[in-house]
PDB file of N, CA and C in Angstrom:
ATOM      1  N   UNK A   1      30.174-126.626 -51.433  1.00  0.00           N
ATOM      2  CA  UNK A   1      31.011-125.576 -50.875  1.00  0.00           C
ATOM      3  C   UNK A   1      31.080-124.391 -51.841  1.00  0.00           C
ATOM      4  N   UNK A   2      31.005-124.489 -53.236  1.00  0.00           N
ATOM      5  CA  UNK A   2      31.495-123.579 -53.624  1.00  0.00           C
ATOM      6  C   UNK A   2      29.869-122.671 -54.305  1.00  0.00           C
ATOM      7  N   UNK A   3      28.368-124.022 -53.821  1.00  0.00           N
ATOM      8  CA  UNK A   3      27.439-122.940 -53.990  1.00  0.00           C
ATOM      9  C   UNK A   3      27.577-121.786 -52.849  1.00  0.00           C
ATOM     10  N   UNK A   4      27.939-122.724 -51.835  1.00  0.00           N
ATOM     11  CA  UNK A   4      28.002-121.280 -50.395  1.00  0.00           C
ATOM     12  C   UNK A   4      29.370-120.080 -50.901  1.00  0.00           C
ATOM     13  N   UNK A   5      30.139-120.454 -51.168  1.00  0.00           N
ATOM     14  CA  UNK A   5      31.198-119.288 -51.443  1.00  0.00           C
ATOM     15  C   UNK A   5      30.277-118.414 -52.147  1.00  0.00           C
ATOM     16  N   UNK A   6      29.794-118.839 -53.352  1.00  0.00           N
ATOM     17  CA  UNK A   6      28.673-117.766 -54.798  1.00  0.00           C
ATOM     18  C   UNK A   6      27.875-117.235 -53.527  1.00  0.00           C
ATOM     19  N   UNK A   7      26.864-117.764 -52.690  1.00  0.00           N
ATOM     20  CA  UNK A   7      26.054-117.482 -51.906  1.00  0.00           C
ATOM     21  C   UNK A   7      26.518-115.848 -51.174  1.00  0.00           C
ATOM     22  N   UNK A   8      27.892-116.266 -50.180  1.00  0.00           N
ATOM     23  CA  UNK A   8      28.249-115.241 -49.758  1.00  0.00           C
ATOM     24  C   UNK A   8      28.848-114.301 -50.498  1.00  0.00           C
ATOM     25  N   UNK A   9      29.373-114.442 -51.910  1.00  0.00           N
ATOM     26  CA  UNK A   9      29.987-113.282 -52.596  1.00  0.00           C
ATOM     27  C   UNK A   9      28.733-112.681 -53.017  1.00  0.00           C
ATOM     28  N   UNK A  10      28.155-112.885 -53.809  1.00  0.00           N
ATOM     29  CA  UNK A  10      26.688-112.393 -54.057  1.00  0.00           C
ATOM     30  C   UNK A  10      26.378-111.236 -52.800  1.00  0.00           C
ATOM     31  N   UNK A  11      26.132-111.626 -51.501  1.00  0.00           N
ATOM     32  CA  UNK A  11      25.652-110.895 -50.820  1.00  0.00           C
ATOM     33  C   UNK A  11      26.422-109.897 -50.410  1.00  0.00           C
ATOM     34  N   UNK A  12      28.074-109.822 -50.236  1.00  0.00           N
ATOM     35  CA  UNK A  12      29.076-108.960 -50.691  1.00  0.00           C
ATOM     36  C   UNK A  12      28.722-107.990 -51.560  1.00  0.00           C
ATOM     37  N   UNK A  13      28.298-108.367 -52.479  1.00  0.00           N
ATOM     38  CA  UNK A  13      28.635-107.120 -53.611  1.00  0.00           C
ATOM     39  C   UNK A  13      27.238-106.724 -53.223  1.00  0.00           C
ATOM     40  N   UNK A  14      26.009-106.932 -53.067  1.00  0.00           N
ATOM     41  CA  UNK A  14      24.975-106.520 -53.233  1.00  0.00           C
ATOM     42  C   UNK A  14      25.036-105.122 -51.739  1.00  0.00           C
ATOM     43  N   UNK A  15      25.659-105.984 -50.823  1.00  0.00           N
ATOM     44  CA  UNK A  15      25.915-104.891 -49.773  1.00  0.00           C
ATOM     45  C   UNK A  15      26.474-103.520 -49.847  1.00  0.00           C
ATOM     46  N   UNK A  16      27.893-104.006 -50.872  1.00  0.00           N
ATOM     47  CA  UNK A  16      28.948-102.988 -50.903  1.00  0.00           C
ATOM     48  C   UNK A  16      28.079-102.132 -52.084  1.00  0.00           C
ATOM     49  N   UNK A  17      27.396-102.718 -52.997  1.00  0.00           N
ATOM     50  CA  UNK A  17      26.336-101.816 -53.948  1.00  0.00           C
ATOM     51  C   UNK A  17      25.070-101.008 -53.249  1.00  0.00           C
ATOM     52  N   UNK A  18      25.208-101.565 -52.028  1.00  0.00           N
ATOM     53  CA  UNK A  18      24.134-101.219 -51.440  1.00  0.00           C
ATOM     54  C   UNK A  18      24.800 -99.800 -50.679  1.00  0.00           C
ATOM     55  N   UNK A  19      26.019-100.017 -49.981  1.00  0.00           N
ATOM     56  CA  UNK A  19      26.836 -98.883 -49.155  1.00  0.00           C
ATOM     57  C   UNK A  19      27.168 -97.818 -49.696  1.00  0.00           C
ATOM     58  N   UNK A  20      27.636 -98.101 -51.477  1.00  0.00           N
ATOM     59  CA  UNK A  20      27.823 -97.168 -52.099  1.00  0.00           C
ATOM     60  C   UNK A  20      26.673 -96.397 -52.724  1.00  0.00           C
ATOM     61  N   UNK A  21      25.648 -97.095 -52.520  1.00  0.00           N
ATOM     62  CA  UNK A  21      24.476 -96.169 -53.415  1.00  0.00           C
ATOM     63  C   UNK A  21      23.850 -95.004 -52.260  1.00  0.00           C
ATOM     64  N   UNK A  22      24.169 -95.475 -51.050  1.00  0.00           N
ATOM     65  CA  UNK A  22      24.191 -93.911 -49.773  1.00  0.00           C
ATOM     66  C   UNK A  22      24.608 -93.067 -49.897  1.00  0.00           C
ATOM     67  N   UNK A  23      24.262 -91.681 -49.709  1.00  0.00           N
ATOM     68  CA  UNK A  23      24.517 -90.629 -50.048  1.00  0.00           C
ATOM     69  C   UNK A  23      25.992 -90.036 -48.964  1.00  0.00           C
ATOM     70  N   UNK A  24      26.969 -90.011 -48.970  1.00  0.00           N
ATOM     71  CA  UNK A  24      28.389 -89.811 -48.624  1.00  0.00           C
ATOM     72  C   UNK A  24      28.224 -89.243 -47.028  1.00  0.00           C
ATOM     73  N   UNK A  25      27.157 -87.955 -47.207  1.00  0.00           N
ATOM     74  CA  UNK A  25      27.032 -87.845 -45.140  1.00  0.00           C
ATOM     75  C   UNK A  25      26.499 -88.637 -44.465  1.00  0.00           C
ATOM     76  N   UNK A  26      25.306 -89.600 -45.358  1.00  0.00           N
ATOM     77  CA  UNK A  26      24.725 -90.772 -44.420  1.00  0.00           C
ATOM     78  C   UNK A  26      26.075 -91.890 -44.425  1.00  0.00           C
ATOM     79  N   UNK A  27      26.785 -92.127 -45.534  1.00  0.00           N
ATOM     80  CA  UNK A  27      28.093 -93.168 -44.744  1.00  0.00           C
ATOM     81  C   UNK A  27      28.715 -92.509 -43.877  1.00  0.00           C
ATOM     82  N   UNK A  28      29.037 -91.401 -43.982  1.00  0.00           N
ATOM     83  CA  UNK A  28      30.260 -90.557 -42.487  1.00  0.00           C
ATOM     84  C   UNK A  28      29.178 -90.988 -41.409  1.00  0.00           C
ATOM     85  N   UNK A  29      27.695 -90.670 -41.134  1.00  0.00           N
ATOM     86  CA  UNK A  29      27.374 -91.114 -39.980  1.00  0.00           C
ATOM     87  C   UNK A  29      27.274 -92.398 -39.858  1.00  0.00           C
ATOM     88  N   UNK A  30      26.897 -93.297 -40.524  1.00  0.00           N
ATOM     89  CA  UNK A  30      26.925 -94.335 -39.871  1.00  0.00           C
ATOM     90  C   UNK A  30      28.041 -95.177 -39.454  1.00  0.00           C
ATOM     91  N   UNK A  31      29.158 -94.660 -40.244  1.00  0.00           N
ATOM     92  CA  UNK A  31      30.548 -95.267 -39.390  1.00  0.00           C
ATOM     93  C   UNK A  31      30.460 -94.352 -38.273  1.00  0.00           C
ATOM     94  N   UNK A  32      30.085 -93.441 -37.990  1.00  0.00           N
ATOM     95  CA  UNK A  32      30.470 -93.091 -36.854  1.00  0.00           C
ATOM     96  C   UNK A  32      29.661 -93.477 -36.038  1.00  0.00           C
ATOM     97  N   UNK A  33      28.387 -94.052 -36.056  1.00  0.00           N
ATOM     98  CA  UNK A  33      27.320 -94.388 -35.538  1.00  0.00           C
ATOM     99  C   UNK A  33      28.364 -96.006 -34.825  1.00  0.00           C
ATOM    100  N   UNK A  34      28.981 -96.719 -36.129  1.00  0.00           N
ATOM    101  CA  UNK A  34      29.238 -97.993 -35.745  1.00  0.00           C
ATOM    102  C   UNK A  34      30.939 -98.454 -34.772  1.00  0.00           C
ATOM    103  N   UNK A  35      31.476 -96.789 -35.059  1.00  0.00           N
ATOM    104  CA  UNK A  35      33.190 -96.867 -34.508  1.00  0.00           C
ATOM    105  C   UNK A  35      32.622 -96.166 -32.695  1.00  0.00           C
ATOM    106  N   UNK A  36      31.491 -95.766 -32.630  1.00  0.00           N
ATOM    107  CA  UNK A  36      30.751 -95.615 -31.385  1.00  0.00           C
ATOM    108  C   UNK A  36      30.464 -96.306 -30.742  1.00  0.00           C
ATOM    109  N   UNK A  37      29.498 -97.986 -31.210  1.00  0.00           N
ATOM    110  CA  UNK A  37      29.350 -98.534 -30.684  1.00  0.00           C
ATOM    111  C   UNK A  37      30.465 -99.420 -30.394  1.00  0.00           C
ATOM    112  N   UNK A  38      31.403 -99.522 -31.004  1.00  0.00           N
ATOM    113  CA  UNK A  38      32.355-100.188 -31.192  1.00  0.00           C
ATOM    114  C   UNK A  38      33.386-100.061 -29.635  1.00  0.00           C
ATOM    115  N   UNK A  39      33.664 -98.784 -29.643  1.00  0.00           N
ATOM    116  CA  UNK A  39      34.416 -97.936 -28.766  1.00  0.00           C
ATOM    117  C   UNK A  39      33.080 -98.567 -27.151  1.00  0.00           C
ATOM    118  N   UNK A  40      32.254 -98.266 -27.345  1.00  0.00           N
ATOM    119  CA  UNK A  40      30.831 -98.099 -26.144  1.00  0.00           C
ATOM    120  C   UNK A  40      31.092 -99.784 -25.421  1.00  0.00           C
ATOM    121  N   UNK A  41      30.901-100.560 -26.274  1.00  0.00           N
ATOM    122  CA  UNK A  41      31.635-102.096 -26.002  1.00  0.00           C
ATOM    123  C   UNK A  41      32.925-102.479 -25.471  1.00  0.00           C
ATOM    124  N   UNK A  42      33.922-101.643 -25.972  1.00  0.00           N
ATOM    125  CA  UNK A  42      35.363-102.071 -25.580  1.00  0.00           C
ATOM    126  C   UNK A  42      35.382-100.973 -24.572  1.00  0.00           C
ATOM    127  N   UNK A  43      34.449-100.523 -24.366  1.00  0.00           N
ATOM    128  CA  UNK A  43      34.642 -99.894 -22.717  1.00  0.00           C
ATOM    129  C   UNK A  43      33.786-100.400 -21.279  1.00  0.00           C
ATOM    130  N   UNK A  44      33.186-100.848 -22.292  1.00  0.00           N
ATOM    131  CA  UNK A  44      32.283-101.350 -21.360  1.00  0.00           C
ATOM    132  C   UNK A  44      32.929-102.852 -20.677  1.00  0.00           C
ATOM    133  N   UNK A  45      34.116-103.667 -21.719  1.00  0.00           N
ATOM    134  CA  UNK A  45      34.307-104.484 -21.470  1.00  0.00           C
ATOM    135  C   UNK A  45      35.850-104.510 -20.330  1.00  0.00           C
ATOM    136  N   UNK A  46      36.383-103.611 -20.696  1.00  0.00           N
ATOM    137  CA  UNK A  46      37.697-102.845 -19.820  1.00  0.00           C
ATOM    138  C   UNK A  46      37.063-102.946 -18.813  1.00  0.00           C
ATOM    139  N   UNK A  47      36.062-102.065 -17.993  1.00  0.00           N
ATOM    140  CA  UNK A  47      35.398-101.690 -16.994  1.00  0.00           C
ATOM    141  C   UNK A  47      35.062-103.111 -16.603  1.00  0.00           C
ATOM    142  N   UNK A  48      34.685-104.085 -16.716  1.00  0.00           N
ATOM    143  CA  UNK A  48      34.071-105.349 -16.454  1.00  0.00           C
ATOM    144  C   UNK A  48      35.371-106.001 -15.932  1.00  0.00           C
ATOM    145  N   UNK A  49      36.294-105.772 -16.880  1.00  0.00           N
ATOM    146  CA  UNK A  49      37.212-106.892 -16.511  1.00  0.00           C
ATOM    147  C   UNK A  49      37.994-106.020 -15.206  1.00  0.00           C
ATOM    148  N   UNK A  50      38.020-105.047 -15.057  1.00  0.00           N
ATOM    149  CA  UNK A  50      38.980-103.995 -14.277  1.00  0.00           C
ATOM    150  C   UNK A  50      37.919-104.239 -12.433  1.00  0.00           C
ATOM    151  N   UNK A  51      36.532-104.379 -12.846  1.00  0.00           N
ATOM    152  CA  UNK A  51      35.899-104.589 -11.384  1.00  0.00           C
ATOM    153  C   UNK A  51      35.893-105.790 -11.363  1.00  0.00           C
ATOM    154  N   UNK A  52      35.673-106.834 -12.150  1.00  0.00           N
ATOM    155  CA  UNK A  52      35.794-108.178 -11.578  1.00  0.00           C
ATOM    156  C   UNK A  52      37.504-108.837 -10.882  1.00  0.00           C
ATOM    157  N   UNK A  53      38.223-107.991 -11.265  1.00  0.00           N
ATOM    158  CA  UNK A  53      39.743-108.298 -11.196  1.00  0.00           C
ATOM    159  C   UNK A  53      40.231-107.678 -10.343  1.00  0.00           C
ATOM    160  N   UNK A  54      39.222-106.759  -9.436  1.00  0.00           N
ATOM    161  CA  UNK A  54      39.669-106.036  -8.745  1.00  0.00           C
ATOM    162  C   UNK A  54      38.706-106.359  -7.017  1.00  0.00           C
ATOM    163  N   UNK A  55      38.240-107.335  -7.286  1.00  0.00           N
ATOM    164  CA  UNK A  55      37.279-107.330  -5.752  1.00  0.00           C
ATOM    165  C   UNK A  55      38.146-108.343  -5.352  1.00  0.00           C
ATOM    166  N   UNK A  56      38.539-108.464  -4.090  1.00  0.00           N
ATOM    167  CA  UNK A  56      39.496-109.226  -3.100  1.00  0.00           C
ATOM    168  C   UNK A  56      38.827-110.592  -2.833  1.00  0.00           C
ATOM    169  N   UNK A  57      38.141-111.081  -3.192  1.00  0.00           N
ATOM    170  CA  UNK A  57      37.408-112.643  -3.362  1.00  0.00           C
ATOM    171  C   UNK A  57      37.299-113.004  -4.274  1.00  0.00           C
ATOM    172  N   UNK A  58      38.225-112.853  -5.000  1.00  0.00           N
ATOM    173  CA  UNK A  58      38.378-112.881  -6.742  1.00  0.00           C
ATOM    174  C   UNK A  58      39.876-113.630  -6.601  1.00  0.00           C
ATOM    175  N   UNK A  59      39.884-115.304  -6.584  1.00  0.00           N
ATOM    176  CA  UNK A  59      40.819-116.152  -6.113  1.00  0.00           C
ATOM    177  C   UNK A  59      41.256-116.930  -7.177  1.00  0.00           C
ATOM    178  N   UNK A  60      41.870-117.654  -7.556  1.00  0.00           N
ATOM    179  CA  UNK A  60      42.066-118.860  -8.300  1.00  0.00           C
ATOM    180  C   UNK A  60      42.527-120.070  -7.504  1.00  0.00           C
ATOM    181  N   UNK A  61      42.080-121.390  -7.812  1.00  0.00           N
ATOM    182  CA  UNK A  61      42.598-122.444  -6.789  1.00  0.00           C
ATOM    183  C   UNK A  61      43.280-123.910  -7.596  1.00  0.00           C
ATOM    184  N   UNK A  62      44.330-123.649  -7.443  1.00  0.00           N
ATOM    185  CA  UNK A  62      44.989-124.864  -8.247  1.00  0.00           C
ATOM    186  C   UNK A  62      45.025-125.689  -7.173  1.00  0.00           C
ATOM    187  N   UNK A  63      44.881-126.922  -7.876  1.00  0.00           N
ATOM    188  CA  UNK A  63      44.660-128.866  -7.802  1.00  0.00           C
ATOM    189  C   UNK A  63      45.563-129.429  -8.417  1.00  0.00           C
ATOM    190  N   UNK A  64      45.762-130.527  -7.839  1.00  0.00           N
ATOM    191  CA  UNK A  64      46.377-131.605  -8.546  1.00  0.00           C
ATOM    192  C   UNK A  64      45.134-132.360  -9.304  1.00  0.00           C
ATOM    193  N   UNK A  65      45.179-132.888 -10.373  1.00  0.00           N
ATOM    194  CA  UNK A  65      44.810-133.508 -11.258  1.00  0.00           C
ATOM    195  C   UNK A  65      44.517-134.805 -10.633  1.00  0.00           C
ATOM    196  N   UNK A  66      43.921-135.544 -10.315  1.00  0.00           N
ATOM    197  CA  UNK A  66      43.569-136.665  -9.886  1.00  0.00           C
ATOM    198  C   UNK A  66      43.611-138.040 -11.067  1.00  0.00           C
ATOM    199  N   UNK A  67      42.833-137.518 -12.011  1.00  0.00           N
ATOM    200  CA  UNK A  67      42.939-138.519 -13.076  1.00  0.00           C
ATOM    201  C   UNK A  67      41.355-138.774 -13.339  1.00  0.00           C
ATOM    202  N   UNK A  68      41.070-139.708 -14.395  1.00  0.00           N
ATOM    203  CA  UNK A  68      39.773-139.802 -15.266  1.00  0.00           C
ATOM    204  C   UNK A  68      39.048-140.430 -13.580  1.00  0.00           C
ATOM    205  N   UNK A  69      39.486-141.872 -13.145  1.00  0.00           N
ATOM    206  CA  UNK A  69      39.076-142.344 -11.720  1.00  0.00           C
ATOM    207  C   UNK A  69      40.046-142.385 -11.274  1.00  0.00           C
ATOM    208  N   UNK A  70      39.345-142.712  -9.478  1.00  0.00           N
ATOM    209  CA  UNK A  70      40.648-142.619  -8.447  1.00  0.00           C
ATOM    210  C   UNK A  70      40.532-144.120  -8.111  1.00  0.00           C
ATOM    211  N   UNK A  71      39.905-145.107  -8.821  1.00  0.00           N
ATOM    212  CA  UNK A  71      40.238-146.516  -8.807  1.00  0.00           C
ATOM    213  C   UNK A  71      41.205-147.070  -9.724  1.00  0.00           C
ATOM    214  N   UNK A  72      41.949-147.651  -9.358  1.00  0.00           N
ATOM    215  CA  UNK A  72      43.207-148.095 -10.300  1.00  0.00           C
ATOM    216  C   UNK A  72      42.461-149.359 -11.197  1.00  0.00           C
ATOM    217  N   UNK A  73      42.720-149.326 -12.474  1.00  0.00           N
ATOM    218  CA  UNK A  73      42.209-150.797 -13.006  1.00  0.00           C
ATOM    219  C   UNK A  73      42.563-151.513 -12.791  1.00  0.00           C
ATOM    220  N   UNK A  74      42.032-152.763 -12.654  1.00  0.00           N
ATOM    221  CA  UNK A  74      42.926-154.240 -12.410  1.00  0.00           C
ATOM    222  C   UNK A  74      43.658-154.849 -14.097  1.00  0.00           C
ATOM    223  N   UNK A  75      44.866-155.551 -13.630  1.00  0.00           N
ATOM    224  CA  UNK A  75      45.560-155.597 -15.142  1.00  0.00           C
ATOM    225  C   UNK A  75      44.328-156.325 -16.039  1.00  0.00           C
ATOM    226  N   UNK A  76      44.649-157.748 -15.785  1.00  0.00           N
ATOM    227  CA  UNK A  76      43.142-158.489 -16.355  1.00  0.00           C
ATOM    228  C   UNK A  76      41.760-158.214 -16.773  1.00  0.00           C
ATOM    229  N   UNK A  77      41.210-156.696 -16.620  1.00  0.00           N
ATOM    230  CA  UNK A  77      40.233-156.608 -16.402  1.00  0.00           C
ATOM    231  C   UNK A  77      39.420-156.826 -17.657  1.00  0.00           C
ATOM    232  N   UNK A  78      37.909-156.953 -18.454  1.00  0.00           N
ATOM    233  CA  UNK A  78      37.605-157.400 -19.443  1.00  0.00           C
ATOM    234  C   UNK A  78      37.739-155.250 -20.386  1.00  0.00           C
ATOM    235  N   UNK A  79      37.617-154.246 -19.388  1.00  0.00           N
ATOM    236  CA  UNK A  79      38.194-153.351 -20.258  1.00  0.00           C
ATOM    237  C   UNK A  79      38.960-152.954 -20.700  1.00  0.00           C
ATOM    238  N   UNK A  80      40.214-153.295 -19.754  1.00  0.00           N
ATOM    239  CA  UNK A  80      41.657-153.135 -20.654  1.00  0.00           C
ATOM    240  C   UNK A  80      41.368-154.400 -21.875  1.00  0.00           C
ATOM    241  N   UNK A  81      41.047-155.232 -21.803  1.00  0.00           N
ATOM    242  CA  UNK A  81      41.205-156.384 -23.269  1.00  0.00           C
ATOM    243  C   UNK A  81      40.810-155.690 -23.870  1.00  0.00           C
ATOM    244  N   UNK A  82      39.120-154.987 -24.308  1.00  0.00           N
ATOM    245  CA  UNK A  82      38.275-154.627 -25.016  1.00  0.00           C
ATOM    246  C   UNK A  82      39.250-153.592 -26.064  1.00  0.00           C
ATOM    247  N   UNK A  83      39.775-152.684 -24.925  1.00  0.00           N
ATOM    248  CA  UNK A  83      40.266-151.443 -25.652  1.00  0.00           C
ATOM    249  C   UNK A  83      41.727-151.499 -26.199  1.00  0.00           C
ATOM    250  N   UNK A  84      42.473-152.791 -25.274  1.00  0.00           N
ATOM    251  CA  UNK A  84      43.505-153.195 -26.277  1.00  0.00           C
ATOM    252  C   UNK A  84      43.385-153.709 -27.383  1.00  0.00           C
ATOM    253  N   UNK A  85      42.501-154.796 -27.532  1.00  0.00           N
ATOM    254  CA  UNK A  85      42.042-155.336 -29.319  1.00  0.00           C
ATOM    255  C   UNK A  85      41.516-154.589 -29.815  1.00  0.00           C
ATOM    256  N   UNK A  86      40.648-153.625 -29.309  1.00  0.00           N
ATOM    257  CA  UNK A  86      40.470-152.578 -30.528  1.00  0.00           C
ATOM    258  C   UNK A  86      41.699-151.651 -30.675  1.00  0.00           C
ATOM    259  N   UNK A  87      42.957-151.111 -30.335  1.00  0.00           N
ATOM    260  CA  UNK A  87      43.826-150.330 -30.502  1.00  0.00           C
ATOM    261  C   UNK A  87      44.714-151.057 -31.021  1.00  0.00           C
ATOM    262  N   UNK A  88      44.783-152.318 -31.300  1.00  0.00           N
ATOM    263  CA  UNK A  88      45.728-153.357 -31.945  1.00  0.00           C
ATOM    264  C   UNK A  88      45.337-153.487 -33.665  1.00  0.00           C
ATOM    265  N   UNK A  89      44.387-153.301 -33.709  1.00  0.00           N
ATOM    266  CA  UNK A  89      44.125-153.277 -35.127  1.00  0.00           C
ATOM    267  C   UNK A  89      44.267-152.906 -36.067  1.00  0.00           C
TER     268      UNK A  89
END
């Protein structure tokens, strides 16, 4: 664990050495390059959720829960034993 922590700090600094060695108008654009795409996504995703939420066959259908089976176990059966001696232990 703690070669992976070195692993990822390493690549941290080499990045942030890397961000800072850009010349100051190439960082202004590329945050703006990246608060663009950023913005381009969370609109894109508004819009998605706003037409899917909005077409009239767009339902939800609650159930009752039935259960794992709709056969009841028998008391005796050799799987209730199995899984009681193993939960007894």
């Amino acid at each position: 664990m703690k070669k992976l922590r070195d692993t990822l700090e390493n690549y941290v600094v080499k990045a942030e050495n890397h961000w800072k060695s850009l010349p100051v108008e190439r960082q202004k654009f590329l945050t703006k390059v990246f608060f663009g795409g950023y913005v381009l996504i969370t609109v894109i995703v508004i819009v998605n959720i706003c037409v899917t939420t909005g077409q009239r066959s767009n339902t939800i259908s609650i159930n009752h829960i039935d259960g794992i089976s709709k056969k009841p176990t028998e008391k005796g059966s050799k799987h209730n034993e199995i899984v009681n001696s193993s939960t007894k232990k």
